[in-house]
C-alpha atoms as a PDB file:
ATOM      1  CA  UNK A   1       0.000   0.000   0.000  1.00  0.00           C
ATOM      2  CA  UNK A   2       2.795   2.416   0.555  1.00  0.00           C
ATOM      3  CA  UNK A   3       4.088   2.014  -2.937  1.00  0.00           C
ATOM      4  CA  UNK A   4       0.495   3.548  -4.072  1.00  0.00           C
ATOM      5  CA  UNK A   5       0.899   6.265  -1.789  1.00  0.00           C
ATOM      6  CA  UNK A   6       4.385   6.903  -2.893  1.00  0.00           C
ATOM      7  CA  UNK A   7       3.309   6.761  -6.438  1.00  0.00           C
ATOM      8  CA  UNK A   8       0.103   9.285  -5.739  1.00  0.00           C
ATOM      9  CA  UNK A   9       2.627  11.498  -4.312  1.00  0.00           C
ATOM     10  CA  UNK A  10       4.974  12.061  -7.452  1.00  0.00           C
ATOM     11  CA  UNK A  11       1.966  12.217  -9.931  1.00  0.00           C
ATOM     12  CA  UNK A  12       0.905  15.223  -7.688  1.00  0.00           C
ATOM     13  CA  UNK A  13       3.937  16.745  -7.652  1.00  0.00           C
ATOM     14  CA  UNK A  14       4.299  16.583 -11.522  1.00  0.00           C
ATOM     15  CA  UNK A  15       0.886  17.599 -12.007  1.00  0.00           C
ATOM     16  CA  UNK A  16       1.347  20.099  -8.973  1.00  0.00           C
ATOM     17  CA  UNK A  17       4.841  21.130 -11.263  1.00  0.00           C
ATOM     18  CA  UNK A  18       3.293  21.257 -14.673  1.00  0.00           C
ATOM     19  CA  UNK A  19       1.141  23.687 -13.111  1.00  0.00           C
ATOM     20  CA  UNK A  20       3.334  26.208 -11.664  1.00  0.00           C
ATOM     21  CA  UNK A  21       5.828  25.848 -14.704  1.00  0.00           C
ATOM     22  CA  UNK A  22       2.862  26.980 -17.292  1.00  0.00           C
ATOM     23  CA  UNK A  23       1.475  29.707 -14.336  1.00  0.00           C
ATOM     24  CA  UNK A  24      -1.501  28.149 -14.351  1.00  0.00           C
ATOM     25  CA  UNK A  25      -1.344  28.116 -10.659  1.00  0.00           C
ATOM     26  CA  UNK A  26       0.738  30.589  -8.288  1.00  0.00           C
ATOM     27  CA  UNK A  27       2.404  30.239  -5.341  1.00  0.00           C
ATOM     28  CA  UNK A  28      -0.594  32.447  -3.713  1.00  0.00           C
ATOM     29  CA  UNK A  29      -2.677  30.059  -5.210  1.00  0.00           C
ATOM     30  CA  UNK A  30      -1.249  27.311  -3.864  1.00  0.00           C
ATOM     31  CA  UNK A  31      -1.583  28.833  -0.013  1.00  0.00           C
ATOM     32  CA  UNK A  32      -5.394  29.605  -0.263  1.00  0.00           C
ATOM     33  CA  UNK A  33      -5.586  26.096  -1.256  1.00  0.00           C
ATOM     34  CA  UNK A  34      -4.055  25.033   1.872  1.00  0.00           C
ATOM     35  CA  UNK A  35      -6.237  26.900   3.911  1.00  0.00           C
ATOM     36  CA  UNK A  36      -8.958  26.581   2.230  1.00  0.00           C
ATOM     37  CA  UNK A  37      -9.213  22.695   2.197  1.00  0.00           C
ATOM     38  CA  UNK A  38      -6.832  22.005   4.606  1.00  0.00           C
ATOM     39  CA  UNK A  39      -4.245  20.053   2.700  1.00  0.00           C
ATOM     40  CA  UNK A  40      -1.087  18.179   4.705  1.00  0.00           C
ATOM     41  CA  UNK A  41       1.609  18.924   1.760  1.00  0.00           C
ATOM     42  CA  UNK A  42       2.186  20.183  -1.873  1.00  0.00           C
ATOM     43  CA  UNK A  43       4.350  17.921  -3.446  1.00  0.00           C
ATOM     44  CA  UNK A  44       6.766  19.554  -5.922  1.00  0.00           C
ATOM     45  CA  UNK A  45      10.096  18.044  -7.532  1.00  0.00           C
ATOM     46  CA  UNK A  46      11.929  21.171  -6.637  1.00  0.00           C
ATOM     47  CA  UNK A  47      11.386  23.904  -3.793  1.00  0.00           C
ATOM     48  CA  UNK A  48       9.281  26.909  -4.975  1.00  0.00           C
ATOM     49  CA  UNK A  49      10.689  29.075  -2.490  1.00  0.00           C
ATOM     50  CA  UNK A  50      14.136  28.865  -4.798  1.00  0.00           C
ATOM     51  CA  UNK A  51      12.462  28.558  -7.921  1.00  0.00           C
ATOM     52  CA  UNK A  52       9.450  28.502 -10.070  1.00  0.00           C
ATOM     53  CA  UNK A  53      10.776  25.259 -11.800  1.00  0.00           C
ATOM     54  CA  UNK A  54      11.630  26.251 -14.835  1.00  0.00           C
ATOM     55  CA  UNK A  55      14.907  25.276 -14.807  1.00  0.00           C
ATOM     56  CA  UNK A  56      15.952  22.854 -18.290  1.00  0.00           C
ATOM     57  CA  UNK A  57      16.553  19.914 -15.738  1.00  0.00           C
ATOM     58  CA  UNK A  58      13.076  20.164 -13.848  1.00  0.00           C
ATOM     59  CA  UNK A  59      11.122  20.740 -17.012  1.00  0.00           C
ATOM     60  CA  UNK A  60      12.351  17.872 -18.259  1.00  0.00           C
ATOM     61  CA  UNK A  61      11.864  15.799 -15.549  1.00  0.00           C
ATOM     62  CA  UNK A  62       7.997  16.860 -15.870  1.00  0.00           C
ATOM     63  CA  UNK A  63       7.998  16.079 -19.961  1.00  0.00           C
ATOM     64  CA  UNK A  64       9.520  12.665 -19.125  1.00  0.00           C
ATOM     65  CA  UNK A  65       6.154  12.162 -16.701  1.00  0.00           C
ATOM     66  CA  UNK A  66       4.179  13.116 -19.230  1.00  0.00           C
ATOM     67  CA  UNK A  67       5.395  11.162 -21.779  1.00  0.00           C
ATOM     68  CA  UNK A  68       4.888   8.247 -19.776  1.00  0.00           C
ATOM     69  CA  UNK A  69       1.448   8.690 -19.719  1.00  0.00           C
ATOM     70  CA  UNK A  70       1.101   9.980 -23.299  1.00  0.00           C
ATOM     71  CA  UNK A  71       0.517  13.510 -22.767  1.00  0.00           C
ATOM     72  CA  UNK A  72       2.438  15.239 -25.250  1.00  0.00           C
ATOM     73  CA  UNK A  73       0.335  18.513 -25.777  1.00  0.00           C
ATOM     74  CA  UNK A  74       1.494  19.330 -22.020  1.00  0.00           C
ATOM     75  CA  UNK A  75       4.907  17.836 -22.890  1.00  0.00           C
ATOM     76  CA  UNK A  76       5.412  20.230 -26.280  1.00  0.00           C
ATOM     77  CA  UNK A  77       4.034  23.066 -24.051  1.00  0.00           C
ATOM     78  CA  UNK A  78       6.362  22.503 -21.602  1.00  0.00           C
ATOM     79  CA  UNK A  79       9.272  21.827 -24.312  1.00  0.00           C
ATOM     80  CA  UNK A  80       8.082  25.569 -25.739  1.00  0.00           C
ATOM     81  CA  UNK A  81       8.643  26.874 -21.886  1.00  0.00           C
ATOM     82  CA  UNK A  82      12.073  25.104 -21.395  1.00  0.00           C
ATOM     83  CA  UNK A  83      13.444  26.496 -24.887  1.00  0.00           C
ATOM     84  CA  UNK A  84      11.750  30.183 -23.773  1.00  0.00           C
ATOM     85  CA  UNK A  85      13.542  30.213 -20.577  1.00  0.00           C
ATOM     86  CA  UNK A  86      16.950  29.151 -22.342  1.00  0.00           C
ATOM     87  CA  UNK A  87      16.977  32.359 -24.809  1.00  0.00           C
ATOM     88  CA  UNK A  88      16.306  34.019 -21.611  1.00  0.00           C
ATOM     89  CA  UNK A  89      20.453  35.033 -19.624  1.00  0.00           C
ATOM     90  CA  UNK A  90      20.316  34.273 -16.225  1.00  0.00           C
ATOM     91  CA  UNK A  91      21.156  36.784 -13.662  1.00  0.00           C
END
């Protein structure tokens, strides 16, 4: 049974990532929400207090979910994200 639970887990946290790395969520968002309904934890594959996750190694770790499972219009929007935020120097 833990395995399940484990495996719940990281497909929230990708779906949890895929949101924050297309905005269609906030970080605000994400705090009403745990207020609101009273949630335990957020999973995320990276910590959104350092980053918004989109970094080229966490977006792809989100595209390889999504392959996975076949979901390649999130996986090309995410692709169009990552290659965005490379034209874009880092400071």
């Amino acid at each position: 049974m833990e395995f399940l639970e484990d495996l719940e887990l990281y497909d929230r946290a990708m779906n949890n990532a895929y949101d924050l790395i297309t905005k269609r969520k906030t970080l605000d968002d994400i705090y009403y929400n745990f207020e609101r309904d009273e949630i335990e934890n957020f999973p995320l594959p990276f910590d959104p207090i350092e980053e918004d996750g989109r970094t080229p190694d966490i977006i792809d770790v989100v595209v390889e979910y999504f392959t996975t499972y076949e979901e390649y219009e999130k996986c090309a929007e995410l692709i169009k994200i990552k290659k965005e935020c490379l034209k874009t120097p880092i400071e």
